[in-house]
N, C-alpha and C. Protein backbone atom coordinates (compact mmCIF):
# COMPACT_ATOMS: atom_id res chain seq x y z
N UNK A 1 22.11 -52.21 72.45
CA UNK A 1 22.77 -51.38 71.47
C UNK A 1 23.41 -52.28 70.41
N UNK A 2 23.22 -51.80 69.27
CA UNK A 2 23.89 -52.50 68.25
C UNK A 2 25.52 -52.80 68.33
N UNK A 3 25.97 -53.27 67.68
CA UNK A 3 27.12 -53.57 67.62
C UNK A 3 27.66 -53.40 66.44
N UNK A 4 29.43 -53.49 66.00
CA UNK A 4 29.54 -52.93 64.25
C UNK A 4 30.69 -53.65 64.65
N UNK A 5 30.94 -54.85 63.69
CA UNK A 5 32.20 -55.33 63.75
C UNK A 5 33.34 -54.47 62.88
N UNK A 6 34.54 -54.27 63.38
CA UNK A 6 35.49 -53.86 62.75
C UNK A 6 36.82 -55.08 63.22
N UNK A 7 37.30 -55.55 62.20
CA UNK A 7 38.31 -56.70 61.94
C UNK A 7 39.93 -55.52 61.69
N UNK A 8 40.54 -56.02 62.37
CA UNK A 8 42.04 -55.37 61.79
C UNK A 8 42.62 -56.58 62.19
N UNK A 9 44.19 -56.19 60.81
CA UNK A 9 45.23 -56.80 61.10
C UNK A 9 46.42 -55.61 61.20
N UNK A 10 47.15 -56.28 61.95
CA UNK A 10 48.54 -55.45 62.24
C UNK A 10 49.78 -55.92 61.72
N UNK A 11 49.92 -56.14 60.65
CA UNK A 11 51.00 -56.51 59.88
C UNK A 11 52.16 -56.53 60.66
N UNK A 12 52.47 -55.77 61.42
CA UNK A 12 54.47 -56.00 62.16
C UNK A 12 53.97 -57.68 62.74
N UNK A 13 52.42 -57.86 63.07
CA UNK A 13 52.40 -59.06 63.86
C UNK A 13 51.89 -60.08 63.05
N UNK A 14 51.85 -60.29 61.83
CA UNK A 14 51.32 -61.26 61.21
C UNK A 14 52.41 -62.11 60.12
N UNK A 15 52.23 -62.67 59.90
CA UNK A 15 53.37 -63.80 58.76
C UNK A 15 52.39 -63.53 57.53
N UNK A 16 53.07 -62.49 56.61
CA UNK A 16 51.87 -61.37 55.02
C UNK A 16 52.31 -63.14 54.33
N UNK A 17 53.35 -63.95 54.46
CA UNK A 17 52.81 -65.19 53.46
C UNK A 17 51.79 -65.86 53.62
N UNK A 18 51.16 -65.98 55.07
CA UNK A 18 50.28 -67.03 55.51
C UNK A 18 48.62 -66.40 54.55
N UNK A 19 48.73 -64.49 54.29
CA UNK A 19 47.46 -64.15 54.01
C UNK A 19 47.62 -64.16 52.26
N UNK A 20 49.00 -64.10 51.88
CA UNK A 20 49.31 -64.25 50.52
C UNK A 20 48.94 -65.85 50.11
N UNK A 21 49.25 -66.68 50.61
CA UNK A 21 49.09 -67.97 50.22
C UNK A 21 47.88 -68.66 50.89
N UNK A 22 47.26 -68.00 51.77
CA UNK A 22 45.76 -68.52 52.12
C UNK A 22 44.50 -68.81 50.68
N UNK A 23 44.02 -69.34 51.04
CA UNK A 23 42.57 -69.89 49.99
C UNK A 23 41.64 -68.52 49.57
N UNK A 24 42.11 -67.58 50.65
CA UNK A 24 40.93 -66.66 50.09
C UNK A 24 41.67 -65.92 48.70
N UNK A 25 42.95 -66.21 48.29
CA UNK A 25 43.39 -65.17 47.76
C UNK A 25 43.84 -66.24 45.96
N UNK A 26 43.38 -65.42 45.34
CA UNK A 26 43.61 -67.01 43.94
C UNK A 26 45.46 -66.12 43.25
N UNK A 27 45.22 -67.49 42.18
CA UNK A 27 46.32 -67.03 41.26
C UNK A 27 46.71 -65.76 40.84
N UNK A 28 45.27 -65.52 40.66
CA UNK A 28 45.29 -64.15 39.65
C UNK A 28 45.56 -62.92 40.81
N UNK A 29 44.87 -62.95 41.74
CA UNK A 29 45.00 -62.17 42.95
C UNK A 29 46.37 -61.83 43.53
N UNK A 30 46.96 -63.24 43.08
CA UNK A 30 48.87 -62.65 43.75
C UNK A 30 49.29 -62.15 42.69
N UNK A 31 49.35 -62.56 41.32
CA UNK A 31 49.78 -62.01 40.10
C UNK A 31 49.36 -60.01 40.02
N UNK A 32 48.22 -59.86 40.60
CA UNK A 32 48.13 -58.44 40.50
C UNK A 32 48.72 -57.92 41.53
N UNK A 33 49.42 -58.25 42.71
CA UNK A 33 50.83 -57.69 43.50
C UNK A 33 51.79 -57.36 42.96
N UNK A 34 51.97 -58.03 42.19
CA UNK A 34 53.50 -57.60 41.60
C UNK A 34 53.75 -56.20 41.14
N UNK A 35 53.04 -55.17 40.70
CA UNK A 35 53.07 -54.15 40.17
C UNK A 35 53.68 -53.33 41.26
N UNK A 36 53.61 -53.79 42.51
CA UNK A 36 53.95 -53.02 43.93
C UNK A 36 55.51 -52.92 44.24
N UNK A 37 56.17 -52.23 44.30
CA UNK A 37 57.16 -52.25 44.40
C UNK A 37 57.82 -51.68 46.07
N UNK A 38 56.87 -50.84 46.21
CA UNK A 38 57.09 -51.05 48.11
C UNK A 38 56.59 -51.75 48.87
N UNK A 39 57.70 -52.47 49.54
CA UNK A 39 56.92 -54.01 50.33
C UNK A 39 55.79 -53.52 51.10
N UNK A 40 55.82 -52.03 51.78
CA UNK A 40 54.86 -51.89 52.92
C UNK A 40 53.62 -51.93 52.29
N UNK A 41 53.36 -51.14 51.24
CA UNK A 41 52.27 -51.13 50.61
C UNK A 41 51.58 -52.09 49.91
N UNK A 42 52.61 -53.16 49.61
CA UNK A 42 52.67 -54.48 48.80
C UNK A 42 51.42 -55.31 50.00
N UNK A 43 52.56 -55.25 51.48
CA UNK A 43 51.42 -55.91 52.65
C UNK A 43 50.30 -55.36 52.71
N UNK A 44 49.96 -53.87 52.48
CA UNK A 44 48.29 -53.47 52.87
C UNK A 44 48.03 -54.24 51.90
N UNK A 45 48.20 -53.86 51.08
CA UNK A 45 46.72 -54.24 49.87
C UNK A 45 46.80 -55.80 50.26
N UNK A 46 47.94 -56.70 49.77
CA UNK A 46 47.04 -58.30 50.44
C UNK A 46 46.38 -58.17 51.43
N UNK A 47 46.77 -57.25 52.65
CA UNK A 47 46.17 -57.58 54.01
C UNK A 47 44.58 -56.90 53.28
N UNK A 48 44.26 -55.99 52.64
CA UNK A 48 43.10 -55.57 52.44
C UNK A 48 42.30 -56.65 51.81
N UNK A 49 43.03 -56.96 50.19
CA UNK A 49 42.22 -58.38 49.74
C UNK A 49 41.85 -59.03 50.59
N UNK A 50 42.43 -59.72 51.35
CA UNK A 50 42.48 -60.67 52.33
C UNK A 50 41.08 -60.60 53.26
N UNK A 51 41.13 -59.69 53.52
CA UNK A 51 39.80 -59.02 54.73
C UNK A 51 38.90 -59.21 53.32
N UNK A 52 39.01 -58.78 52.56
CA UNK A 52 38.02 -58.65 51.45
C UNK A 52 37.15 -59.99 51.29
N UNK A 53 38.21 -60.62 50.65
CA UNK A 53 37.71 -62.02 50.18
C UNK A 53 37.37 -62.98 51.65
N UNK A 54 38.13 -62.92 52.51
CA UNK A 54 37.43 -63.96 53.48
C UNK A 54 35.97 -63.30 54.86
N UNK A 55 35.91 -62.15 54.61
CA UNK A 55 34.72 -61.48 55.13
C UNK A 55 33.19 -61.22 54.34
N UNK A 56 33.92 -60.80 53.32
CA UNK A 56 32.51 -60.04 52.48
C UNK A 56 32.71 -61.08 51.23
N UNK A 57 33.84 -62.20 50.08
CA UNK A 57 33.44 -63.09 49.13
C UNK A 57 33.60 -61.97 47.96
N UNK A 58 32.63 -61.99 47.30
CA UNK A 58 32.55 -61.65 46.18
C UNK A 58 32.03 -59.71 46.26
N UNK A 59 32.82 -59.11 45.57
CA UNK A 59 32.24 -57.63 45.52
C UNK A 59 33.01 -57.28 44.30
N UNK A 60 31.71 -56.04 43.90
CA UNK A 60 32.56 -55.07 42.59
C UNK A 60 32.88 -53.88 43.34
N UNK A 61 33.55 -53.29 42.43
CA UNK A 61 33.85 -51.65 42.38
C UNK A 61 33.21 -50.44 41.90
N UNK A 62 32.55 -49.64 42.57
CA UNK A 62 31.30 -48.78 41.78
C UNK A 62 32.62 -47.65 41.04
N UNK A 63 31.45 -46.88 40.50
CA UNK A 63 32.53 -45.41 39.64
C UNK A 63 33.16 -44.81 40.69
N UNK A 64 32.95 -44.76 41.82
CA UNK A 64 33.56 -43.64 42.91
C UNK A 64 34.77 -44.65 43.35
N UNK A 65 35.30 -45.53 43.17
CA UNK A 65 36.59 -46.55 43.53
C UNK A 65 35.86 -47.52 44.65
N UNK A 66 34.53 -47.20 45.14
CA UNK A 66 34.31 -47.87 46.49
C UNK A 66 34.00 -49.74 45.78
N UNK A 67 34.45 -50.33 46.55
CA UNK A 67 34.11 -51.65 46.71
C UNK A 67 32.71 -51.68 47.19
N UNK A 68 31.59 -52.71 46.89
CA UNK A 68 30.47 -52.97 47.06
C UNK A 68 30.32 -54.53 46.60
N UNK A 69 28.93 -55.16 47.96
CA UNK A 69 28.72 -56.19 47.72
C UNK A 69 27.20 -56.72 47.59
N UNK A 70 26.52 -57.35 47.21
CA UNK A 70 25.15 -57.43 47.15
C UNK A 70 24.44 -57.43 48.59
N UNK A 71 25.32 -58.40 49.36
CA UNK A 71 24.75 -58.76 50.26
C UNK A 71 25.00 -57.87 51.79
N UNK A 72 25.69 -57.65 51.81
CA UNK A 72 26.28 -56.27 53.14
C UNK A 72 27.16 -54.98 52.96
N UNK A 73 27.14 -54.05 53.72
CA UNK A 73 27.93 -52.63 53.20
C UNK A 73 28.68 -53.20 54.12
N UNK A 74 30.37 -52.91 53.62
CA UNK A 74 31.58 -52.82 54.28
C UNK A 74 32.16 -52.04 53.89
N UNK A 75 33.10 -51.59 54.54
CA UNK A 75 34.62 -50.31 54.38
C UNK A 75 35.64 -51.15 54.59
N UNK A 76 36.65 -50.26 53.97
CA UNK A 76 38.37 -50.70 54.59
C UNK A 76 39.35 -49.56 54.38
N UNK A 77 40.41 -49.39 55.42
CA UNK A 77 41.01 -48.20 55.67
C UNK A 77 42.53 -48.55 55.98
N UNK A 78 43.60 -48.33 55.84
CA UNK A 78 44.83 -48.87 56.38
C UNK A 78 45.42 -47.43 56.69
N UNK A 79 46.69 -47.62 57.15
CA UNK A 79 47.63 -46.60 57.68
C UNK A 79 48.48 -47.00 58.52
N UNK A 80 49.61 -46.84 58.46
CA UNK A 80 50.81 -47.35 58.68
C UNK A 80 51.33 -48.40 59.34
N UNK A 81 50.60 -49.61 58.25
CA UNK A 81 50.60 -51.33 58.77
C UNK A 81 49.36 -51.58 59.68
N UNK A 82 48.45 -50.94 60.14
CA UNK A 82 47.22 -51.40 60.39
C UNK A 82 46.24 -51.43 59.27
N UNK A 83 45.56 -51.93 58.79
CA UNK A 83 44.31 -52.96 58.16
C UNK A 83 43.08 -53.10 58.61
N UNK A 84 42.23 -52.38 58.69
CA UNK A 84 40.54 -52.13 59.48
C UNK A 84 39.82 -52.59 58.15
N UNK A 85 38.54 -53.33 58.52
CA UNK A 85 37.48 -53.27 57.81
C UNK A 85 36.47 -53.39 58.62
N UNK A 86 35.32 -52.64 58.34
CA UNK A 86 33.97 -52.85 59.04
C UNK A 86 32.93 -53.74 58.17
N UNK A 87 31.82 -53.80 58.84
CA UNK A 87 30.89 -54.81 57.88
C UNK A 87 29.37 -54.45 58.44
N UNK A 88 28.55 -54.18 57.86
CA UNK A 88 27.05 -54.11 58.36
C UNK A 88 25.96 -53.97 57.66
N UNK A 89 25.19 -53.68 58.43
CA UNK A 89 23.76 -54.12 57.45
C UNK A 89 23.49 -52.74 57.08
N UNK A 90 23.66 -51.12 56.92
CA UNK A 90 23.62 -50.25 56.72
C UNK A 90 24.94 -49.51 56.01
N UNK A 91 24.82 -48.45 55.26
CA UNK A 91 25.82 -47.96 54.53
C UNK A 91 26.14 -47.16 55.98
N UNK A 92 28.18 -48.10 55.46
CA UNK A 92 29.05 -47.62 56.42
C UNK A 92 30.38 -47.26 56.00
N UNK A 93 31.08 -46.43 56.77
CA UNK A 93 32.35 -46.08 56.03
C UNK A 93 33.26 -45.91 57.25
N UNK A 94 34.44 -46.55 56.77
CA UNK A 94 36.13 -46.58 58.38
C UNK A 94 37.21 -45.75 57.58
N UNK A 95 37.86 -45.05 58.63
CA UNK A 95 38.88 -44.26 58.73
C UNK A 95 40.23 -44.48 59.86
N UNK A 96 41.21 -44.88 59.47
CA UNK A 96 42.12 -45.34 60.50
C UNK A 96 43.16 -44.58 60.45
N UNK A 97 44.09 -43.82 60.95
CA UNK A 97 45.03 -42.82 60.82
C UNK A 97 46.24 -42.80 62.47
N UNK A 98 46.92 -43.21 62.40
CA UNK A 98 48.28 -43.38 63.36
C UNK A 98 48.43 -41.90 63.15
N UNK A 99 47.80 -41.35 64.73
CA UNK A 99 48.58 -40.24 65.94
C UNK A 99 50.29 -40.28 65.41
N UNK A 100 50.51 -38.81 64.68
CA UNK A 100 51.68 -38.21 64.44
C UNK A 100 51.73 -37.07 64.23
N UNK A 101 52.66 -36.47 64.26
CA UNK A 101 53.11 -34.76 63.74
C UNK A 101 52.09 -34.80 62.46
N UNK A 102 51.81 -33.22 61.97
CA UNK A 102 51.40 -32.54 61.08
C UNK A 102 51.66 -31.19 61.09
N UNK A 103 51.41 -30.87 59.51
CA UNK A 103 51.58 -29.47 59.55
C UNK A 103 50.52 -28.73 60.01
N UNK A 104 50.69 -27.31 60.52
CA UNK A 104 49.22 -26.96 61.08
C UNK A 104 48.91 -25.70 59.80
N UNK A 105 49.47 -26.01 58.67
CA UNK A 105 48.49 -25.88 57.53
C UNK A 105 47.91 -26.74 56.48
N UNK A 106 48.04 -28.10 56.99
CA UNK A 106 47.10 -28.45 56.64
C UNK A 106 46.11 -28.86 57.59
N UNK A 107 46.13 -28.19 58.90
CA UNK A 107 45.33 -27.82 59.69
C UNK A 107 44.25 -26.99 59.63
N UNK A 108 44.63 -25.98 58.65
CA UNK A 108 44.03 -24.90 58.21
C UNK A 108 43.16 -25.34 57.22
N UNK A 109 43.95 -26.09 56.30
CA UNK A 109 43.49 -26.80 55.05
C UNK A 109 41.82 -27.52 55.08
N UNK A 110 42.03 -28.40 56.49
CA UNK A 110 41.02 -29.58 56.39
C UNK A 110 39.72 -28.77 57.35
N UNK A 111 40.08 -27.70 58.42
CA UNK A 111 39.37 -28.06 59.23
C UNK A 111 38.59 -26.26 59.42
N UNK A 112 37.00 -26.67 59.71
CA UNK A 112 36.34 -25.22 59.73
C UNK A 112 36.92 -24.43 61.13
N UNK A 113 36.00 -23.36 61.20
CA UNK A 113 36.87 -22.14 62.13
C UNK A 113 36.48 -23.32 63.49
N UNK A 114 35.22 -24.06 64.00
CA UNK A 114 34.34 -24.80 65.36
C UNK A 114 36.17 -25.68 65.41
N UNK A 115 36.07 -26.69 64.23
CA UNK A 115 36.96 -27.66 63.93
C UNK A 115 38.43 -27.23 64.48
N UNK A 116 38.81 -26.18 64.38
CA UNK A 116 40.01 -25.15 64.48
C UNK A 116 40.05 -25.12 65.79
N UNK A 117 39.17 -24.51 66.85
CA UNK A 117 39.17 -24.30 67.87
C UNK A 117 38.95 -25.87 68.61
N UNK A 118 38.80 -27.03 68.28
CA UNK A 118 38.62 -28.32 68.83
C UNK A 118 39.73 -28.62 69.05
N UNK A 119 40.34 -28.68 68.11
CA UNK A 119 42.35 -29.32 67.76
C UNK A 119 42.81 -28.84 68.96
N UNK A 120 43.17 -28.99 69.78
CA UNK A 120 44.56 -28.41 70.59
C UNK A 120 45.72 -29.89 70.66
N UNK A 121 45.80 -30.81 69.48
CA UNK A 121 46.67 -31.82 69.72
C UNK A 121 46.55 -32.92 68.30
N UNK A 122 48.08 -33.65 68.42
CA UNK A 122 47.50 -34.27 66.85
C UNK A 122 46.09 -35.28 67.29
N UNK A 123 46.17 -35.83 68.64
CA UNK A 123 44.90 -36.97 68.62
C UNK A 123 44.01 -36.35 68.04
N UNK A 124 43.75 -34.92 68.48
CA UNK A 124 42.41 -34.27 67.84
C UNK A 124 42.40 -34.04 66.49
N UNK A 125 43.53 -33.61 66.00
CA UNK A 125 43.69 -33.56 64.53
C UNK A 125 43.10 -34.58 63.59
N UNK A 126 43.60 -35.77 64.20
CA UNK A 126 43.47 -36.90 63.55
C UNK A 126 41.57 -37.35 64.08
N UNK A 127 41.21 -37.18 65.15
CA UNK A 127 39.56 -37.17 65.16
C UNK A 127 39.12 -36.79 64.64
N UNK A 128 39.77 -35.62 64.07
CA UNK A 128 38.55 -34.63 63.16
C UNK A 128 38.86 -35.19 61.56
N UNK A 129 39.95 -35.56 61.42
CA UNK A 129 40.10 -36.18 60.14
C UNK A 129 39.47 -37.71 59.72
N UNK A 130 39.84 -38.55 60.61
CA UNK A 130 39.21 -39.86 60.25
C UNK A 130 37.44 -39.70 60.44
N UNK A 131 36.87 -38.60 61.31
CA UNK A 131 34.87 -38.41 61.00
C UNK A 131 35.06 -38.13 59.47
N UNK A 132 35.85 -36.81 59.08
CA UNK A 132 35.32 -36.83 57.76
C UNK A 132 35.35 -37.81 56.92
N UNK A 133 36.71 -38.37 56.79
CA UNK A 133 37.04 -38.84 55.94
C UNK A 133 35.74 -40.54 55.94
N UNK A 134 35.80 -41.34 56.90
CA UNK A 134 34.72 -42.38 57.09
C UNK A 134 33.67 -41.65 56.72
N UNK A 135 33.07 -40.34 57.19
CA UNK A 135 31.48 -40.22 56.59
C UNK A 135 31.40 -39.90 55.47
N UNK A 136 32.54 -39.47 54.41
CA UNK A 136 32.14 -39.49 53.02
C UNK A 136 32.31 -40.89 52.43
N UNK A 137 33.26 -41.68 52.87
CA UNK A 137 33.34 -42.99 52.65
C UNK A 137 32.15 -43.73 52.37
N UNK A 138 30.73 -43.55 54.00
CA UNK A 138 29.96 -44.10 54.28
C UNK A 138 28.69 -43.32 53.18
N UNK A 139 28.87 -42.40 52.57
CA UNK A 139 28.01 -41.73 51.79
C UNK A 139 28.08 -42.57 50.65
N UNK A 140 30.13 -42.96 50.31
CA UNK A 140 29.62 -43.46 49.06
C UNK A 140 30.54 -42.70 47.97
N UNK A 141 31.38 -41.34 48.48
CA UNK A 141 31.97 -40.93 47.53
C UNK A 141 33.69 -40.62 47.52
N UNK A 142 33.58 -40.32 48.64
CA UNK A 142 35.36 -40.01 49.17
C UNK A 142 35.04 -39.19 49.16
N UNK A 143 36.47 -37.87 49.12
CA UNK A 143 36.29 -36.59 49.28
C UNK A 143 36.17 -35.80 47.96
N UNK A 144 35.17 -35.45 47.98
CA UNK A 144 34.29 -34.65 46.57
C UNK A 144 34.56 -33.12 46.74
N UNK A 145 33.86 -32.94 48.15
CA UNK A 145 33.65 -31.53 48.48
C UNK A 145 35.02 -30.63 49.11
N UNK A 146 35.31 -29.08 49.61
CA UNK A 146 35.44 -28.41 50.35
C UNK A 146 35.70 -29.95 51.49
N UNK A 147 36.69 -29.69 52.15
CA UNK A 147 36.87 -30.92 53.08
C UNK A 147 36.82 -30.41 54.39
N UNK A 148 36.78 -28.99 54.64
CA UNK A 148 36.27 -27.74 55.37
C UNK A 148 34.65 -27.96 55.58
N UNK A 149 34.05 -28.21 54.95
CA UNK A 149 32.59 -28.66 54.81
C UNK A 149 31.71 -29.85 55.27
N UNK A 150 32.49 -30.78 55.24
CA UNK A 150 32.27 -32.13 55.62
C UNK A 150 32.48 -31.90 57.54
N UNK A 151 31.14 -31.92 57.49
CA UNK A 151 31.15 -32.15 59.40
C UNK A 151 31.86 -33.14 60.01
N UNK A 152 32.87 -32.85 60.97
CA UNK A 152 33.26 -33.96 61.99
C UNK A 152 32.71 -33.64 63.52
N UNK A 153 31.92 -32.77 63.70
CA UNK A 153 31.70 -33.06 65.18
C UNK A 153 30.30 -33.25 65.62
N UNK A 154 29.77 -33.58 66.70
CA UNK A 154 30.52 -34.01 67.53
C UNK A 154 31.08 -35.45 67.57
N UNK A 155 32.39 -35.25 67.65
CA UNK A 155 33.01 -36.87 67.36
C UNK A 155 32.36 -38.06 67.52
N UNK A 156 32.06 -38.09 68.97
CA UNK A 156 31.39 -39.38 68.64
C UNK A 156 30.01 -39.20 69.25
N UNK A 157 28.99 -39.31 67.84
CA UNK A 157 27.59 -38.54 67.64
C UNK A 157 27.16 -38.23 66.12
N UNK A 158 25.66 -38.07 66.33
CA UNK A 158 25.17 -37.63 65.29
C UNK A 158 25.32 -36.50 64.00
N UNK A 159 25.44 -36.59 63.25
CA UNK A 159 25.51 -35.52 62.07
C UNK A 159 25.20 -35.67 61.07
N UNK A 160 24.42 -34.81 60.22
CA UNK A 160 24.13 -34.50 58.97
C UNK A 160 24.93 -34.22 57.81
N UNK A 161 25.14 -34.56 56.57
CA UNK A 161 25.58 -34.84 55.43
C UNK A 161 25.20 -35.09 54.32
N UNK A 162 24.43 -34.32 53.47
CA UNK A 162 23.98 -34.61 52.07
C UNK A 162 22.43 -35.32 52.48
N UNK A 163 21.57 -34.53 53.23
CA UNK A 163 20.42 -34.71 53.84
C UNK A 163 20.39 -36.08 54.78
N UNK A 164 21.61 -36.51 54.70
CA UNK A 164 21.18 -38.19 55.64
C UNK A 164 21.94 -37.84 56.75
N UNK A 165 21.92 -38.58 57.62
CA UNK A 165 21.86 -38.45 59.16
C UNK A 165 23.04 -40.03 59.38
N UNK A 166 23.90 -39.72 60.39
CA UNK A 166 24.74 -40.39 60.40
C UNK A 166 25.48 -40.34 61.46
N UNK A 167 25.46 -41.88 62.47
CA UNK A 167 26.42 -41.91 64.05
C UNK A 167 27.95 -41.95 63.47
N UNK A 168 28.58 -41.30 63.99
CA UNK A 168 30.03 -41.33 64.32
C UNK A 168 30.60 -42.22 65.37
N UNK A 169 31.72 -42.44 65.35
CA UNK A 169 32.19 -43.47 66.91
C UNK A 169 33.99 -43.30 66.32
N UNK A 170 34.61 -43.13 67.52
CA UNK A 170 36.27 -43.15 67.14
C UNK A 170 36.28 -43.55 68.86
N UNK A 171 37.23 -44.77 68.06
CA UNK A 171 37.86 -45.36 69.20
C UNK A 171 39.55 -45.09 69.22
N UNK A 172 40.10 -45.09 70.18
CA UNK A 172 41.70 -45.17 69.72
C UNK A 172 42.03 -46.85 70.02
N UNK A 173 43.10 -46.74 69.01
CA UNK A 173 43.31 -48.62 69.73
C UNK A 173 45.14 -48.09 69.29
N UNK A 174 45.82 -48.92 70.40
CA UNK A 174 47.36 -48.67 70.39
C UNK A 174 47.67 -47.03 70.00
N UNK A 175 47.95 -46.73 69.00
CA UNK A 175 48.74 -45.20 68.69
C UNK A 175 47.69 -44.58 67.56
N UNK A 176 46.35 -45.48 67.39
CA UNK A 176 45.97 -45.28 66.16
C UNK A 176 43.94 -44.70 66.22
N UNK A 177 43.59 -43.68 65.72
CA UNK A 177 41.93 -43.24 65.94
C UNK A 177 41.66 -44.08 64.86
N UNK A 178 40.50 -45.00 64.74
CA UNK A 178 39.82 -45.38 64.50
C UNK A 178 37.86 -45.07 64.19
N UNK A 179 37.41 -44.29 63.63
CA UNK A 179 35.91 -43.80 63.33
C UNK A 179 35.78 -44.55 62.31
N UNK A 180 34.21 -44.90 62.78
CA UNK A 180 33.25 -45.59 61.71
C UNK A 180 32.21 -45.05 61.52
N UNK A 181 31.51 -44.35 60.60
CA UNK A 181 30.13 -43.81 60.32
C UNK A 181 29.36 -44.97 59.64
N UNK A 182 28.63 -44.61 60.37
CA UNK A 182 27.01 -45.59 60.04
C UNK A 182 25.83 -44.58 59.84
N UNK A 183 25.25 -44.44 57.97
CA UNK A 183 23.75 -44.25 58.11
C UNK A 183 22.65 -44.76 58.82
N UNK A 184 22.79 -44.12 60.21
CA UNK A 184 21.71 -44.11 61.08
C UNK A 184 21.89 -42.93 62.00
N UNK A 185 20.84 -43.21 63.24
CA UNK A 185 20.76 -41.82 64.10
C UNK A 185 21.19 -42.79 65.73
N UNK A 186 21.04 -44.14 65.26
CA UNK A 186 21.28 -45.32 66.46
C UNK A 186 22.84 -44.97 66.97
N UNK A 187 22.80 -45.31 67.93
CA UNK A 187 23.87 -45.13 68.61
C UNK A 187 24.44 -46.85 68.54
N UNK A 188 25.85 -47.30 68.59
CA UNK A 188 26.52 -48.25 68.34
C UNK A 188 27.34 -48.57 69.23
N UNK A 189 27.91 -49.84 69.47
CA UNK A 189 28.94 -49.74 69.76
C UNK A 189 30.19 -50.26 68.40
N UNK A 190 31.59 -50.10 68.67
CA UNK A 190 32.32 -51.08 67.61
C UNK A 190 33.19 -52.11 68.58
N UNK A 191 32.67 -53.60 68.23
CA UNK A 191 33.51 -54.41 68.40
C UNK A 191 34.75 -54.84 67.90
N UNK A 192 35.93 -54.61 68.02
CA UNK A 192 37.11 -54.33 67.77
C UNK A 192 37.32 -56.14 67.67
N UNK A 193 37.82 -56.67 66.40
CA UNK A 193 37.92 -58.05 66.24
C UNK A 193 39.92 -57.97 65.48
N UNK A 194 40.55 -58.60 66.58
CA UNK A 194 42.06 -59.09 65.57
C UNK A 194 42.08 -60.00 65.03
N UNK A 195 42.71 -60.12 63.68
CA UNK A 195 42.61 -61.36 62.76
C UNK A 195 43.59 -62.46 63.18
């Protein structure tokens, strides 16, 4: 079975100067931090550059905000001080979301009547949110559509989306679901890598 690397960092556990002042990150790269004015958010995005530049090198930005690189499809996803990126040879897309309270209208909001009856808890909440949200990622667009529309089940499994076909996988790691969609019908595993 294949394998899909996914890299996180966990910021409460890392020293954000060592990834601010590392080689992968230039002049100009710290100079565009400054605009940040909340430290937490200040740490994702280096921690994101960071994964950026020392995994995947060089990438642009298409019209849809997604990052792209010539040479491999990667994602990246944060949420509350965790830092995921995946990397592979197929268009792929990650979703990371820390298990917490919600409202259960926007329960209503995100999820079809099947989806509705799945939830009995936030873990599930949050399963059904990080499939969608990674398989539009992995399409390529974010959320375009009805977000009611966008299939999440069966969690971890096959589904259809804008005629392409696409494995799901959610792992939990500490307090946090983790899904990665991959255009394929292959089944995966994800190797969970800490920086």
């Amino acid at each position: 079975m294949e394998k899909v690397d996914v890299i996180y960092i966990e910021l409460n556990k890392i020293d954000i100067n060592r990834l601010f002042y590392s080689d992968f990150l230039s002049n100009d790269d710290r100079k565009s931090f400054e605009k940040y004015t909340n430290p937490e958010v200040k740490k994702e995005k280096v921690a994101s550059l960071y994964l950026k530049r020392k995994y995947i090198g060089k990438f642009v930005i298409d019209d849809n905000g997604k990052p792209l690189s010539e040479e491999k499809f990667f994602n990246i996803s944060h949420s509350h001080g965790l830092v995921v990126i995946c990397i592979d040879k197929l268009p792929i897309g990650i979703d990371v979301e820390l298990i917490r309270k919600y409202d259960d209208s926007l329960k209503n909001f995100v999820s079809s009547k099947e989806e509705n009856e799945y939830i009995t808890d936030e873990m599930r909440f949050f399963e059904v949110w990080t499939n969608k949200e990674s398989l539009v990622k992995a399409y390529g667009t974010g959320i375009k559509d009805d977000i009611k529309n966008i299939p999440s089940l069966p969690i971890n499994g096959v589904r259809v989306y804008k005629s392409n076909f696409y494995m799901n996988k959610t792992i939990l790691y500490n307090n946090f679901i983790i899904t990665v969609s991959r255009q394929s019908k292959e089944d995966f595993e994800i190797n969970l890598i800490g920086e």
